[in-house]
C-alpha atoms as a PDB file:
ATOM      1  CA  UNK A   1       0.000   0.000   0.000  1.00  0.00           C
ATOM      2  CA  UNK A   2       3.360   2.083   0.247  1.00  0.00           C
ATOM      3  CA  UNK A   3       1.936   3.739  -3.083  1.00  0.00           C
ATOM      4  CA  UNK A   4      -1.545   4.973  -2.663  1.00  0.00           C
ATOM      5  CA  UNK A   5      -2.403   8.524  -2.523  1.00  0.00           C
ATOM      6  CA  UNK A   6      -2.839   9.695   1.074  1.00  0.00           C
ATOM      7  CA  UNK A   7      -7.004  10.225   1.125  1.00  0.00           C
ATOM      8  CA  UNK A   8      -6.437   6.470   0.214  1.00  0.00           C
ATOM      9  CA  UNK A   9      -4.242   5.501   2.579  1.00  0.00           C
ATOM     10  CA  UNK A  10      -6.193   6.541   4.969  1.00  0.00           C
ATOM     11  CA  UNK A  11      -9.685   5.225   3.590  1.00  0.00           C
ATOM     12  CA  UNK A  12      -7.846   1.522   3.590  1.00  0.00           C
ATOM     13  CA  UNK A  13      -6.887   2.123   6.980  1.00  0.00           C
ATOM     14  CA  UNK A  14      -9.544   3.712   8.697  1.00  0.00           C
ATOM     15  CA  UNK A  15     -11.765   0.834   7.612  1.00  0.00           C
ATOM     16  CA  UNK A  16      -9.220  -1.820   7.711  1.00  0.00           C
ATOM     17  CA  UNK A  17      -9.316  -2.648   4.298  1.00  0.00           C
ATOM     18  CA  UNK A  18      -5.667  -3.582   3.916  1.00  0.00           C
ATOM     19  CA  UNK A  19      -4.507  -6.188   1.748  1.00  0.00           C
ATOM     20  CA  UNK A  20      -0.811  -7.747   1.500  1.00  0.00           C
ATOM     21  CA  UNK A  21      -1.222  -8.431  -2.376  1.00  0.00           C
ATOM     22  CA  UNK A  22      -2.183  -5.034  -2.665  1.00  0.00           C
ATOM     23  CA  UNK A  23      -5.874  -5.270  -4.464  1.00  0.00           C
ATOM     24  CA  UNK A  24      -8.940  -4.919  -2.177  1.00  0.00           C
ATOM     25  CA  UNK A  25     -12.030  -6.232  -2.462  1.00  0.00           C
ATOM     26  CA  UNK A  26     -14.750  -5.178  -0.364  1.00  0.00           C
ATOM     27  CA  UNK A  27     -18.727  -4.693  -0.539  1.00  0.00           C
ATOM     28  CA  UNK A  28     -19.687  -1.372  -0.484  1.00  0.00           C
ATOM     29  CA  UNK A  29     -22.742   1.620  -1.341  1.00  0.00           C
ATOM     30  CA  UNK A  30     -21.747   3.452  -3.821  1.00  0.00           C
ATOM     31  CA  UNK A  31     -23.515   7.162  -4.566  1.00  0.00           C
ATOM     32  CA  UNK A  32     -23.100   9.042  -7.745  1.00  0.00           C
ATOM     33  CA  UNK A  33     -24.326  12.555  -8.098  1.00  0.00           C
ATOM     34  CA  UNK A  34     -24.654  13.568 -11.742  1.00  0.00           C
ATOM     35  CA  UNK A  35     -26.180  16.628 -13.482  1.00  0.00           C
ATOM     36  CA  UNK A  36     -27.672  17.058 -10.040  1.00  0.00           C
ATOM     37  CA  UNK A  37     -29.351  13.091  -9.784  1.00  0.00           C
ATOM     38  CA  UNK A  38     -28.540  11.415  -6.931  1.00  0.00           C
ATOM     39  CA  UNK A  39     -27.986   7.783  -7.805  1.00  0.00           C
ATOM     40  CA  UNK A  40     -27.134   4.954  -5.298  1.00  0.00           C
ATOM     41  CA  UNK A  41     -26.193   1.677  -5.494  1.00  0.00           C
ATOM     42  CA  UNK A  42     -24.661  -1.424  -4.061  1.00  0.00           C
ATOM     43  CA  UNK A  43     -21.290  -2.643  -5.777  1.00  0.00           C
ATOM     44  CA  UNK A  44     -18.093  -4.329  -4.702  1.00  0.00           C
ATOM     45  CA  UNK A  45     -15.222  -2.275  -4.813  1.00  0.00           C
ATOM     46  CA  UNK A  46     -11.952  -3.130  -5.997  1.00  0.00           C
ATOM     47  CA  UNK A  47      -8.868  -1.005  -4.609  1.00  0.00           C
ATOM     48  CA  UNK A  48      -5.645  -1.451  -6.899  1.00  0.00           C
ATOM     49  CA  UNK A  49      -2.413   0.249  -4.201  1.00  0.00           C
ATOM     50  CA  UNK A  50       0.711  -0.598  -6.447  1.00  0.00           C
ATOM     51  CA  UNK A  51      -1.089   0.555 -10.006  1.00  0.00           C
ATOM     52  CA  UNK A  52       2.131   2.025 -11.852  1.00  0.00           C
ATOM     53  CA  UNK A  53       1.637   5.757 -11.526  1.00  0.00           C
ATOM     54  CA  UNK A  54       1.987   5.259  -7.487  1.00  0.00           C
ATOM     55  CA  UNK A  55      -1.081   6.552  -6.762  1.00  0.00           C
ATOM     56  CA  UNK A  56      -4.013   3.785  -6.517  1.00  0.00           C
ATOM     57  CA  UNK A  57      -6.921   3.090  -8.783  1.00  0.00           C
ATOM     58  CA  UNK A  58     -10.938   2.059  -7.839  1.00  0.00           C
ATOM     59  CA  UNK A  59     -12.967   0.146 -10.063  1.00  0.00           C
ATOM     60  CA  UNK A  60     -16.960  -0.650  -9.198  1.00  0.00           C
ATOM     61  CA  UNK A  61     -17.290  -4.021 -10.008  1.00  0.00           C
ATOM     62  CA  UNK A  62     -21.179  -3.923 -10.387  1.00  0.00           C
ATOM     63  CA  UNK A  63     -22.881  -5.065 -13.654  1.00  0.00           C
ATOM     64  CA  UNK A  64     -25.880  -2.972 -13.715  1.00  0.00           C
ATOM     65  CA  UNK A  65     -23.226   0.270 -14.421  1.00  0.00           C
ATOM     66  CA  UNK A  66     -23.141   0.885 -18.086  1.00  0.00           C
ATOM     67  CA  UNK A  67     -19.575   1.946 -18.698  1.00  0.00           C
ATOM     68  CA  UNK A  68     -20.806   4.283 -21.516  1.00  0.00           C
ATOM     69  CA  UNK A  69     -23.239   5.976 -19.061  1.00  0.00           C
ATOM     70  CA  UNK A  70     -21.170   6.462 -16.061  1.00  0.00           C
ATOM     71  CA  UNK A  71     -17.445   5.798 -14.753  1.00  0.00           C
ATOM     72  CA  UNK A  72     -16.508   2.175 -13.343  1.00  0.00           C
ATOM     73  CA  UNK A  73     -12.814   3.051 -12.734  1.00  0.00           C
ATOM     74  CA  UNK A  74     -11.098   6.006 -10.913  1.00  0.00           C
ATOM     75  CA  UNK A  75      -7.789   6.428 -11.272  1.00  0.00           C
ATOM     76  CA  UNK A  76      -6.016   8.630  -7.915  1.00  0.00           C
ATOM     77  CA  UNK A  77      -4.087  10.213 -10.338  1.00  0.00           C
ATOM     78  CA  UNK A  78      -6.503  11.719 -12.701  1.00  0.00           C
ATOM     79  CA  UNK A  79      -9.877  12.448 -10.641  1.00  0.00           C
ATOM     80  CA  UNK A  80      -9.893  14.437  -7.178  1.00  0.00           C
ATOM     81  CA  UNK A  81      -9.761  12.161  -4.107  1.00  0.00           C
ATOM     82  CA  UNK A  82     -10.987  13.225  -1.220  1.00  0.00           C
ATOM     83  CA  UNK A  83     -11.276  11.010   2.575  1.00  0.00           C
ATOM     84  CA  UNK A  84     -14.012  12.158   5.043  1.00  0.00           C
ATOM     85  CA  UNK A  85     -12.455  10.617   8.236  1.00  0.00           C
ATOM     86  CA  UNK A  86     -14.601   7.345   8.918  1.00  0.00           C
ATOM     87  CA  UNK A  87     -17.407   8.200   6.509  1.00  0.00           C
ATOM     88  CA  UNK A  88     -16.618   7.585   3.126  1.00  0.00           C
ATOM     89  CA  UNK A  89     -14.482   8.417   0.162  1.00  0.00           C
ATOM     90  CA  UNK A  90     -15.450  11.136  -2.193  1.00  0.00           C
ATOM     91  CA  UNK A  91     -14.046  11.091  -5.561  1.00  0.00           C
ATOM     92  CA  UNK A  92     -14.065  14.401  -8.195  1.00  0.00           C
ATOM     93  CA  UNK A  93     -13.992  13.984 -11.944  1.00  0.00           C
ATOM     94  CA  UNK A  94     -15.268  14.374 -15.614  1.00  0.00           C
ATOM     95  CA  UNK A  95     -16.653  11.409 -17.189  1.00  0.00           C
ATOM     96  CA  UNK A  96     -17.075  11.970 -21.224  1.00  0.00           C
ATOM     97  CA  UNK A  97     -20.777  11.358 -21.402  1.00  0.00           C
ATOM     98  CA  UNK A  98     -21.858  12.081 -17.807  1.00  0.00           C
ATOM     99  CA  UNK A  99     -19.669  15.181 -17.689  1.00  0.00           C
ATOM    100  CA  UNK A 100     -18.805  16.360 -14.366  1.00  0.00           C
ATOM    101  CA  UNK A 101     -19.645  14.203 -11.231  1.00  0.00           C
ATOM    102  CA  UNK A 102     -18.941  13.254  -7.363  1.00  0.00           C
ATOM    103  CA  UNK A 103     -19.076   9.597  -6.126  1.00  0.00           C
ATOM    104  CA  UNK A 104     -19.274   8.436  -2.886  1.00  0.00           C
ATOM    105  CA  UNK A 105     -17.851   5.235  -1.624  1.00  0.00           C
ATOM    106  CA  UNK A 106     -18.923   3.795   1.721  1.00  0.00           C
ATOM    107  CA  UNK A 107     -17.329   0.258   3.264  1.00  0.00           C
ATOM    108  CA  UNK A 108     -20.830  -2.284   3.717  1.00  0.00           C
ATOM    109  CA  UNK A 109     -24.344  -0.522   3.571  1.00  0.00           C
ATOM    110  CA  UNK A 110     -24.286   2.545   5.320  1.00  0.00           C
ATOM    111  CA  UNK A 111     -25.368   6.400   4.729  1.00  0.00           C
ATOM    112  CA  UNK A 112     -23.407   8.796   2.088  1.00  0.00           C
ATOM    113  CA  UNK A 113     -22.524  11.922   4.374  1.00  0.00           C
ATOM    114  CA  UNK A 114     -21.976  14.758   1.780  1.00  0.00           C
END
């Protein structure tokens, strides 16, 4: 995990989602806000630490996303990461058909705190 971003880092952490292989795989809610919809969903999460840039990459692994529609994979390197401490992740970006959006990931079922 020595190369994951620090809002990362301390998402893994926090929630003790560490991994010695450095990929982790956890269930979590996911909520996208788009062109000001609120969309939430369950997915499992995949957390890639030692992706080659050195930053750390997310993909939803849920099959009901259509990758055309709306972003399955966040790279720490490109979009904004952001931790709220022991809430969630939130993650900033573009997408090229969504346009501009905010995700929020949450470890298990829980509630998104904005």
């Amino acid at each position: 995990m020595k190369y994951a971003c620090k809002p990362l880092k301390s998402f893994i952490n926090d929630f003790k989602l560490t991994n010695p292989a450095g990929a982790d795989v956890f269930a979590g809610t996911i909520n996208f806000i788009v062109g000001g919809i609120n969309i939430t969903m369950q997915s499992e999460v995949h957390i890639v630490t030692s992706y080659p840039d050195g930053q750390g990459v997310i993909y939803l692994l849920n099959k009901d996303i259509r990758m055309d529609e709306l972003p399955t994979m966040f790279d720490a390197g490109k979009e904004n990461f952001e931790y709220i401490a022991n809430k969630n992740l939130r993650i900033e970006g573009t997408h090229h058909k969504a346009g501009k959006y905010i995700i929020f990931i949450s470890p298990g079922e829980s509630d998104i705190t904005y």
